[in-house]
C-alpha atoms as a PDB file:
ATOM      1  CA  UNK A   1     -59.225 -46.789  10.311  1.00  0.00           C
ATOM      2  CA  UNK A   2     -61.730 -44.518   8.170  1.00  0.00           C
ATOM      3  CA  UNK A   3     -62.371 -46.072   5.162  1.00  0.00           C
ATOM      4  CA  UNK A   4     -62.618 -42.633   3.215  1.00  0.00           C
ATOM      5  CA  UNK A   5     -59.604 -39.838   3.036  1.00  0.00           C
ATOM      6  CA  UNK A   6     -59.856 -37.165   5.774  1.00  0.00           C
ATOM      7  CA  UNK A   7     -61.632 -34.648   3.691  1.00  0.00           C
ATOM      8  CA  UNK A   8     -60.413 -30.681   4.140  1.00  0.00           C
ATOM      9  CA  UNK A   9     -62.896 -27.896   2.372  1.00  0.00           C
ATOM     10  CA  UNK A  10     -60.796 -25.561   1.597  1.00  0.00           C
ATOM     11  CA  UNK A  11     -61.645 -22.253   0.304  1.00  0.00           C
ATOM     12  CA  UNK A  12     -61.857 -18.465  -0.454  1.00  0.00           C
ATOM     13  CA  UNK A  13     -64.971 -17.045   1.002  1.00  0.00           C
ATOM     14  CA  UNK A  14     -66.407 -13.800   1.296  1.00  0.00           C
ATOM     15  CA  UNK A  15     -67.683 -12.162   4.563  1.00  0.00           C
ATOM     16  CA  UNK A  16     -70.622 -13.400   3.614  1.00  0.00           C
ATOM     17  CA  UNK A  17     -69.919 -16.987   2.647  1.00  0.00           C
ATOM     18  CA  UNK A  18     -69.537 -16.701  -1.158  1.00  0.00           C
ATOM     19  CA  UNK A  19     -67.162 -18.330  -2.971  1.00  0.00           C
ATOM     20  CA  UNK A  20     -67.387 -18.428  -6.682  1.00  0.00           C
ATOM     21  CA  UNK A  21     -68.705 -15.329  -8.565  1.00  0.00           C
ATOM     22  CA  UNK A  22     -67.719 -11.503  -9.372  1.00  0.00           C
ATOM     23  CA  UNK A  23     -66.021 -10.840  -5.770  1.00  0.00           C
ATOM     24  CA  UNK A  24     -62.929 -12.861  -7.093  1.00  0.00           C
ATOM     25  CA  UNK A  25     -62.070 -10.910  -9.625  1.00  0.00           C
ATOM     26  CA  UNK A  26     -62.159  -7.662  -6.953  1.00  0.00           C
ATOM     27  CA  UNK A  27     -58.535  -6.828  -5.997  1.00  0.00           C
ATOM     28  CA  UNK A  28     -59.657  -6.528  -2.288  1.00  0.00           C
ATOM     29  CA  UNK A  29     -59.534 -10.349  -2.724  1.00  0.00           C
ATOM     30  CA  UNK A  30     -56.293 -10.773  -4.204  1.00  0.00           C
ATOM     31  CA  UNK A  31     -54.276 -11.054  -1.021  1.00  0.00           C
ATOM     32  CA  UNK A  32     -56.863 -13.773  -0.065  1.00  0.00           C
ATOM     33  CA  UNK A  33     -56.235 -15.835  -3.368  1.00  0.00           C
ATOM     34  CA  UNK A  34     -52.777 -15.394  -2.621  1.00  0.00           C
ATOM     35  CA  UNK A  35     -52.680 -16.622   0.933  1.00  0.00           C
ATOM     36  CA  UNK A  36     -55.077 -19.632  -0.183  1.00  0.00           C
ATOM     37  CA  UNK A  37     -52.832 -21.098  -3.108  1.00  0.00           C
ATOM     38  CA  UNK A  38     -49.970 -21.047  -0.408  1.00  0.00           C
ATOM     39  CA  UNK A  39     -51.866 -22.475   2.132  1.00  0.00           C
ATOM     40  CA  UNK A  40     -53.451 -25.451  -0.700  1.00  0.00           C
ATOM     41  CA  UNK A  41     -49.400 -26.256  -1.170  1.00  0.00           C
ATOM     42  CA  UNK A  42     -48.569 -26.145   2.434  1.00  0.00           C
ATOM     43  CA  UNK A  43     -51.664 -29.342   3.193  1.00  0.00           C
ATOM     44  CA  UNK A  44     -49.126 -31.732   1.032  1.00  0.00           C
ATOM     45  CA  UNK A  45     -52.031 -33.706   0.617  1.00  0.00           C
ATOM     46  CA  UNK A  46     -52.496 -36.437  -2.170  1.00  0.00           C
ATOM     47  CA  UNK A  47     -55.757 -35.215  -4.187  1.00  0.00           C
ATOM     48  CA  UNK A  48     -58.003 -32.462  -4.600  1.00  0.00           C
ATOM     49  CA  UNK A  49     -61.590 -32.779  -5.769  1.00  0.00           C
ATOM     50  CA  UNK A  50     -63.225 -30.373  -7.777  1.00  0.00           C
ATOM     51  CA  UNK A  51     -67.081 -30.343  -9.384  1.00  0.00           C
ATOM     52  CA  UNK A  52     -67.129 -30.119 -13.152  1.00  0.00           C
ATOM     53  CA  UNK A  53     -67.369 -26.348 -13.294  1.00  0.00           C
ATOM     54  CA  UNK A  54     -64.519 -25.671 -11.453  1.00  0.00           C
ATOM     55  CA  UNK A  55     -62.018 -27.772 -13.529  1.00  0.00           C
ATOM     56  CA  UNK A  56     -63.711 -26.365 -16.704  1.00  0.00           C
ATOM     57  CA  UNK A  57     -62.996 -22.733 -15.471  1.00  0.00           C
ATOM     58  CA  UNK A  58     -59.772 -23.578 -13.995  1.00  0.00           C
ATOM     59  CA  UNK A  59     -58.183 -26.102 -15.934  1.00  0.00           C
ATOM     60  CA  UNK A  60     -60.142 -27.362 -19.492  1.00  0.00           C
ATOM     61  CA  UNK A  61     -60.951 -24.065 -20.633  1.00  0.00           C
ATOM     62  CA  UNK A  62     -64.116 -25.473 -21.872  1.00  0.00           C
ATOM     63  CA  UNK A  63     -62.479 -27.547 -24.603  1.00  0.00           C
ATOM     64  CA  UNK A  64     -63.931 -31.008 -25.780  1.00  0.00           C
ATOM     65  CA  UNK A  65     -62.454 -33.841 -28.069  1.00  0.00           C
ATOM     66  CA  UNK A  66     -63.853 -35.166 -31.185  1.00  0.00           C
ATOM     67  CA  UNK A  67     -65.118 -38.543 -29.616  1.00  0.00           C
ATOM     68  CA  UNK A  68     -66.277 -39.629 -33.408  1.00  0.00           C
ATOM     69  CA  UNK A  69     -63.133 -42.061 -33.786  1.00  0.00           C
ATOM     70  CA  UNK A  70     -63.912 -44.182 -30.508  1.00  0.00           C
ATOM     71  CA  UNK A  71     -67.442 -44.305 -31.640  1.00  0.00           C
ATOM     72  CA  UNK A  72     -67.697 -47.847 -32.714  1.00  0.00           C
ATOM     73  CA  UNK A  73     -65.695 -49.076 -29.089  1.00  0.00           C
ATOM     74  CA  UNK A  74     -67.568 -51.191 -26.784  1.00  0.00           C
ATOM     75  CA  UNK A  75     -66.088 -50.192 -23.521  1.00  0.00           C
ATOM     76  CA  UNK A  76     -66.931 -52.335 -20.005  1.00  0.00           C
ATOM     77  CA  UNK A  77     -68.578 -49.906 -17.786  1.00  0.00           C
ATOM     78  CA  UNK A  78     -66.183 -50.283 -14.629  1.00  0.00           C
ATOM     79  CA  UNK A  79     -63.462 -48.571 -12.881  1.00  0.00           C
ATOM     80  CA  UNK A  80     -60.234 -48.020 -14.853  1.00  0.00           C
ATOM     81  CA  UNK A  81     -57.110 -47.588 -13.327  1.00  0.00           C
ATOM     82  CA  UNK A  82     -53.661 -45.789 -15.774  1.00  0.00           C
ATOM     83  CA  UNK A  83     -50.952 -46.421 -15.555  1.00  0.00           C
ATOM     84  CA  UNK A  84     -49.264 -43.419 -13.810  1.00  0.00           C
ATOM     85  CA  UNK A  85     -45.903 -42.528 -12.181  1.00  0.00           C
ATOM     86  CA  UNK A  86     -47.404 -39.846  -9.850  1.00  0.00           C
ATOM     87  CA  UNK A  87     -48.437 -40.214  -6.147  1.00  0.00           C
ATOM     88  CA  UNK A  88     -51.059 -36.876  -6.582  1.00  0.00           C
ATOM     89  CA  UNK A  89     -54.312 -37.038  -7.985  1.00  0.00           C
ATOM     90  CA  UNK A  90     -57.091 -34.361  -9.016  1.00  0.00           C
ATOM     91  CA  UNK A  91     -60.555 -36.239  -9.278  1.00  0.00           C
ATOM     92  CA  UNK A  92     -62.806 -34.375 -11.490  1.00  0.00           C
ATOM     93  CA  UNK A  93     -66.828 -35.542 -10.171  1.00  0.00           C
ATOM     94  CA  UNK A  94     -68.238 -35.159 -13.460  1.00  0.00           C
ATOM     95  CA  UNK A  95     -71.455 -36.885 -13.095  1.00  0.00           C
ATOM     96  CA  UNK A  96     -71.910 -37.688 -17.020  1.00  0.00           C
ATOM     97  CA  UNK A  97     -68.442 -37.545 -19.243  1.00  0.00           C
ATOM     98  CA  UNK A  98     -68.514 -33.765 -20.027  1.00  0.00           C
ATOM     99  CA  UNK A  99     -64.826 -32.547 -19.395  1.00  0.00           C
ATOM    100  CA  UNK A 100     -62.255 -32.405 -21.856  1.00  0.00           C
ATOM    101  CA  UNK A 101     -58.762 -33.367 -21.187  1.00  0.00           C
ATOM    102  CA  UNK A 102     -55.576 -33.058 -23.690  1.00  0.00           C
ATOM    103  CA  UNK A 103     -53.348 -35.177 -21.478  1.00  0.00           C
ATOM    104  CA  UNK A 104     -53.669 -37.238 -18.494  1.00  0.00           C
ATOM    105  CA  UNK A 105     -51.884 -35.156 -16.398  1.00  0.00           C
ATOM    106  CA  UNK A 106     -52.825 -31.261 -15.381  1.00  0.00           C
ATOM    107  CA  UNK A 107     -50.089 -28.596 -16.350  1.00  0.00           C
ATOM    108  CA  UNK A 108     -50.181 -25.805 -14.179  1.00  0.00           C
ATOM    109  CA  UNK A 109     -47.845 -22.769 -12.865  1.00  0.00           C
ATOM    110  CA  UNK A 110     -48.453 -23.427  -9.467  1.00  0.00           C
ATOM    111  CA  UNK A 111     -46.885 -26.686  -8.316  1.00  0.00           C
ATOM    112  CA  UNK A 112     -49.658 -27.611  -5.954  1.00  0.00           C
ATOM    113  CA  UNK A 113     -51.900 -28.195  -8.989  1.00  0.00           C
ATOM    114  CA  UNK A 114     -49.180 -29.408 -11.175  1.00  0.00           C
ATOM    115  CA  UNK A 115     -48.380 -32.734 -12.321  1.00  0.00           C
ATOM    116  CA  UNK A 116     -51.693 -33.933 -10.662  1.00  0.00           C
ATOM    117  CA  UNK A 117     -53.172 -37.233 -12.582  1.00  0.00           C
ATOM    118  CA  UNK A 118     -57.025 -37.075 -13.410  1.00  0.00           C
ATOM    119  CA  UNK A 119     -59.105 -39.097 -11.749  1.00  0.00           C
ATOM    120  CA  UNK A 120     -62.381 -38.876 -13.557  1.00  0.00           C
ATOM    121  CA  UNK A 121     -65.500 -39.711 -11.254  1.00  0.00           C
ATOM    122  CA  UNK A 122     -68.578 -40.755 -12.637  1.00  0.00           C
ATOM    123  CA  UNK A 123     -72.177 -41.840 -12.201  1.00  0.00           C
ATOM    124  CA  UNK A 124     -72.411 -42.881 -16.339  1.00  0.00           C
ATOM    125  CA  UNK A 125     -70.717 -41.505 -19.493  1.00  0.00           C
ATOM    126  CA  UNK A 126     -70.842 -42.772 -23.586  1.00  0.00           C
ATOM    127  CA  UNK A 127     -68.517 -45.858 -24.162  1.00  0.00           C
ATOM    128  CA  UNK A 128     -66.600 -43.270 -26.449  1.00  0.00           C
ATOM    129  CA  UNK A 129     -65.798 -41.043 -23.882  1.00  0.00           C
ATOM    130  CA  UNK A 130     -64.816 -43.618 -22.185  1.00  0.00           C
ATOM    131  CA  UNK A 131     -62.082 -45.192 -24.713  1.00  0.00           C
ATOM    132  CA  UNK A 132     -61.625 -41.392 -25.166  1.00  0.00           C
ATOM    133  CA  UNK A 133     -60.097 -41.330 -21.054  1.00  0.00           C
ATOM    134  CA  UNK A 134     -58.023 -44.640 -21.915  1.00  0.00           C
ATOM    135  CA  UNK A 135     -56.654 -43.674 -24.803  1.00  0.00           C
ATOM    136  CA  UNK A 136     -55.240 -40.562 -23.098  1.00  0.00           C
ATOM    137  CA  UNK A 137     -54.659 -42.482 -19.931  1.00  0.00           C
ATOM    138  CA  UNK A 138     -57.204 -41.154 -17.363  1.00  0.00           C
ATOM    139  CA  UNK A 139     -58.240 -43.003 -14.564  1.00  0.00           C
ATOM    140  CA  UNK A 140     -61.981 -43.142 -13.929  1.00  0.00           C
ATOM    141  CA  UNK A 141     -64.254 -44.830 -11.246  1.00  0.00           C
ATOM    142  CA  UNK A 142     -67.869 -45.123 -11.539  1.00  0.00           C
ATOM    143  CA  UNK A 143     -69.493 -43.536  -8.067  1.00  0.00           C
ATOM    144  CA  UNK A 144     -73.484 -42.833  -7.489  1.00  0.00           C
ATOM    145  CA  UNK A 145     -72.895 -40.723  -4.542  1.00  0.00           C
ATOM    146  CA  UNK A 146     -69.999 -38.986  -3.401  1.00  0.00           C
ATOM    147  CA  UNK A 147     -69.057 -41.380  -0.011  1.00  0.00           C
ATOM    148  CA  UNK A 148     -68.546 -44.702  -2.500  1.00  0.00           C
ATOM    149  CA  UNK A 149     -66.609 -42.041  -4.449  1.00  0.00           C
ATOM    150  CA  UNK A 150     -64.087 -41.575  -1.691  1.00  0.00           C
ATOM    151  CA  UNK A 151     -64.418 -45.203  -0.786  1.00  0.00           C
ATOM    152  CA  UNK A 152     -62.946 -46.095  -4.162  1.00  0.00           C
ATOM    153  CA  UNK A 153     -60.511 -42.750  -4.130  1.00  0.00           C
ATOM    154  CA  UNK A 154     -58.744 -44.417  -0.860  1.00  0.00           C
ATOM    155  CA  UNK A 155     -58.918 -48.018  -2.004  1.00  0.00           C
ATOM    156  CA  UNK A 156     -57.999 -47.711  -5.695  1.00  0.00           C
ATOM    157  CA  UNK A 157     -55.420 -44.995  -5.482  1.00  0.00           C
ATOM    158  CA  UNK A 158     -54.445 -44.938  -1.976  1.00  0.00           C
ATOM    159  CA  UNK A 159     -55.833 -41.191  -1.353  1.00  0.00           C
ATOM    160  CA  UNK A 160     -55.802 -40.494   2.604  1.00  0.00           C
ATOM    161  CA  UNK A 161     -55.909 -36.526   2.346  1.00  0.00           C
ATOM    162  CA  UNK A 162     -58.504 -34.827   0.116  1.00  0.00           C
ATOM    163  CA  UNK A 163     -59.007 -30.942  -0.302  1.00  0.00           C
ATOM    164  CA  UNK A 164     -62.252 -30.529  -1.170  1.00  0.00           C
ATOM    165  CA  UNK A 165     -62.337 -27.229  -3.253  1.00  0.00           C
ATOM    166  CA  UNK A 166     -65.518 -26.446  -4.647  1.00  0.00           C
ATOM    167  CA  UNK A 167     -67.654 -25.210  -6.236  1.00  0.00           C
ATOM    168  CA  UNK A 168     -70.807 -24.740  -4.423  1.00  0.00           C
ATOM    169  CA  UNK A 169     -72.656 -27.767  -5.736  1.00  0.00           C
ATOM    170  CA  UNK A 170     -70.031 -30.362  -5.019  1.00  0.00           C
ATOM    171  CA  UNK A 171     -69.221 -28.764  -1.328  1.00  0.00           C
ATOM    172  CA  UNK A 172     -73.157 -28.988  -0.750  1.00  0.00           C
ATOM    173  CA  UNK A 173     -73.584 -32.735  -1.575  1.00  0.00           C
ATOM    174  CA  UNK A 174     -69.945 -33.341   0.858  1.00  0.00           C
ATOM    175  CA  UNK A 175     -71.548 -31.722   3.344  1.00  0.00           C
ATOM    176  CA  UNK A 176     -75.230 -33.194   3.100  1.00  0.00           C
ATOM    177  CA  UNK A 177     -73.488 -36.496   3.434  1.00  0.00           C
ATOM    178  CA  UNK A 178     -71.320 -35.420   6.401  1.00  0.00           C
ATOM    179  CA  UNK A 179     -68.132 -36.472   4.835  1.00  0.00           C
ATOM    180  CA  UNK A 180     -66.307 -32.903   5.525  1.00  0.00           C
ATOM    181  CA  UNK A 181     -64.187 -33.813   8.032  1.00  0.00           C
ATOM    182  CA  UNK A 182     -62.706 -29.953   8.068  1.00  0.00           C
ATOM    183  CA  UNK A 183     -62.849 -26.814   6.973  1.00  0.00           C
ATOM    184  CA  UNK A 184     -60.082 -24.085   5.684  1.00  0.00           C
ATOM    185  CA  UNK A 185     -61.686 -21.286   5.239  1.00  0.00           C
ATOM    186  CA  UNK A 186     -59.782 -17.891   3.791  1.00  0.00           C
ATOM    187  CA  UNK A 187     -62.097 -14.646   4.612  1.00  0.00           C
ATOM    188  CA  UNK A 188     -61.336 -11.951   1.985  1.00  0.00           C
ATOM    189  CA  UNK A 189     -62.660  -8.613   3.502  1.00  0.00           C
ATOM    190  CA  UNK A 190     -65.598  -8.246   0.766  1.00  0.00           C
ATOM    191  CA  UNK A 191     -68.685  -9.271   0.453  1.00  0.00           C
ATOM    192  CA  UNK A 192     -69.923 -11.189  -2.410  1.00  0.00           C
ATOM    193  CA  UNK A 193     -72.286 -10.034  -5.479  1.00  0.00           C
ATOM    194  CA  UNK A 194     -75.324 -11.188  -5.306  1.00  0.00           C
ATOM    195  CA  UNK A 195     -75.476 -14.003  -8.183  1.00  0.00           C
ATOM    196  CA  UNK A 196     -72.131 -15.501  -6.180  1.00  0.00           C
ATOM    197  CA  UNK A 197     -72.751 -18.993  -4.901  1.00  0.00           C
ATOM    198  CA  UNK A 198     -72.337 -19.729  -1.304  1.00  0.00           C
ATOM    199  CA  UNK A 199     -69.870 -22.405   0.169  1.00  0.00           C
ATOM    200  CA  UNK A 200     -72.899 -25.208   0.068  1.00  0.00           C
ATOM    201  CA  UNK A 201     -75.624 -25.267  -1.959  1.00  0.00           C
ATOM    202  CA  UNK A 202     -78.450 -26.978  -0.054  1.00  0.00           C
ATOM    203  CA  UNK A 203     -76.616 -27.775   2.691  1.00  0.00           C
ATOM    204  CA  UNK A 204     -77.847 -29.492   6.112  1.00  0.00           C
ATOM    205  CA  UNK A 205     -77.674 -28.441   9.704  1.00  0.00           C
ATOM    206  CA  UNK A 206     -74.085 -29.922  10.529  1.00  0.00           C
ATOM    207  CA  UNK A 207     -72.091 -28.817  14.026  1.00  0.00           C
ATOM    208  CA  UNK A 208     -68.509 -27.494  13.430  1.00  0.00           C
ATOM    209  CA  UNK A 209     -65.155 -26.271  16.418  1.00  0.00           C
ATOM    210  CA  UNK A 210     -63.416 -23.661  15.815  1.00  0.00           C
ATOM    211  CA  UNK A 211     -59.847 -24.747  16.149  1.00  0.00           C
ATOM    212  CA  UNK A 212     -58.154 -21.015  15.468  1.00  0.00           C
ATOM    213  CA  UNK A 213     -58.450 -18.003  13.491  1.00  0.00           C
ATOM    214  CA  UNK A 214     -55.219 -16.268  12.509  1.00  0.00           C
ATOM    215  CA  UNK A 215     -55.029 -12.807  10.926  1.00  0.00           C
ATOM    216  CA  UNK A 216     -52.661 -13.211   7.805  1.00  0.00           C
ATOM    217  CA  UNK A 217     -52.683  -9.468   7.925  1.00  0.00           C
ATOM    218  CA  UNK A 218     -54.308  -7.383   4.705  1.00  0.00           C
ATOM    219  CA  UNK A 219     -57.285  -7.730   6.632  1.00  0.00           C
ATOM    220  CA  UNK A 220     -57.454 -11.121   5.369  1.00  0.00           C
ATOM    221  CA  UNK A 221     -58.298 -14.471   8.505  1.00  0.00           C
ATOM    222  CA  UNK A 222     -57.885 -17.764   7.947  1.00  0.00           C
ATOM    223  CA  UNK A 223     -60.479 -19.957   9.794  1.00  0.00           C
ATOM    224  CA  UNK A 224     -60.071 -23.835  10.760  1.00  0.00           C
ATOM    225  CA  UNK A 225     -62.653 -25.883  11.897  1.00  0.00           C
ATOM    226  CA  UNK A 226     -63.597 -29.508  12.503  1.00  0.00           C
ATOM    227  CA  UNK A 227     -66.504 -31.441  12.471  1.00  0.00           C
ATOM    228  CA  UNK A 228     -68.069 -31.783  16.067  1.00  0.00           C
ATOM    229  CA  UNK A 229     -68.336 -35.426  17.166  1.00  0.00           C
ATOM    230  CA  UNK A 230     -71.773 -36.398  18.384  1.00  0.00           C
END
């Protein structure tokens, strides 16, 4: 038995492997934003992982608390598990303590995000923002590289299935490592600007099947593939 999650990238990509950046916002790519939200629901699976740009755009909105009342805390720098009631998990990697949460859950319309409990990954972060997460009842783990992350993810919280959803930085280092066990890839029919970020930044040479392509019609595919075993 793997001692990490089975990790799924999925994603919206462009025909030319972009997937954050101005082609989103085209309506040629609606149908494929559409078609990935219900295929994110249909995995079932217990976490998603995010960098700390995504959950900024999608989620924080950029806000950030006053930290100035926990400043005086003295706070052991180890993993920290709330107490939570929920079985689904969204671990934000976020290297050095720079996301702001209001609760310890994240609110969203679409129930595959919803009700998800934060999980914040990090390599260090202030004692205050660390008595900032308790307080509010985040869980956090301390990780230097992403495979001890999902290590801990599977150990601590019992996370076997992991979509691994971007952005480009936090899909490169997965993939450097070789921890992407899959990929779920939904092809708008556009091609991206040309400040949009591809699906890895910096990636390696790595040796993926194809294990099918179905058109989901609107000129939209959806592509599967798995790592190739050596």
């Amino acid at each position: 038995m793997s001692e990490k999650p089975y990790v799924i990238c999925h994603m919206t990509v462009s025909i030319d492997g972009k997937v954050t950046g101005e082609f989103l916002k085209d309506e040629g790519c609606f149908a494929a934003e559409d078609l990935y939200y219900r295929i994110h629901r249909d995995f079932h699976a217990d976490a998603f992982a995010c960098g700390r740009v995504t959950m900024e755009g999608s989620f924080t909105g950029g806000w950030y608390p006053d930290l100035s009342a926990f400043e005086s805390k003295t706070i052991p720098h180890e993993d920290y598990i709330a107490e939570t009631d929920t079985r689904f998990f969204a671990a934000a990697f976020d290297r050095r303590g720079r996301l702001g949460w209001k609760e310890a859950k994240i609110h969203d319309e679409d129930p595959g995000y919803d009700n998800a409990h934060i999980i914040e990954v990090l390599e260090e972060a202030d004692d205050a923002y660390l008595a900032y997460l308790r307080k509010t009842g985040i869980s956090y783990i301390f990780a230097g590289t992403p495979a001890e992350a999902l290590i801990k993810l599977k150990k601590l919280f019992g996370i076997n299935t992991l979509l691994l959803e971007g952005g480009s930085v936090i899909n490169g280092a997965f993939e450097r490592d070789q921890l992407i066990d899959e990929l779920s890839l939904v092809m708008a029919p556009l091609a991206g600007g040309e400040k949009d970020a591809p699906l890895f930044d910096h990636s390696s040479v790595q040796n993926y099947e194809l294990l099918s392509v179905s058109d989901e019609g609107n000129s939209v595919l959806h592509l599967k593939y798995r790592k190739k075993q050596q």
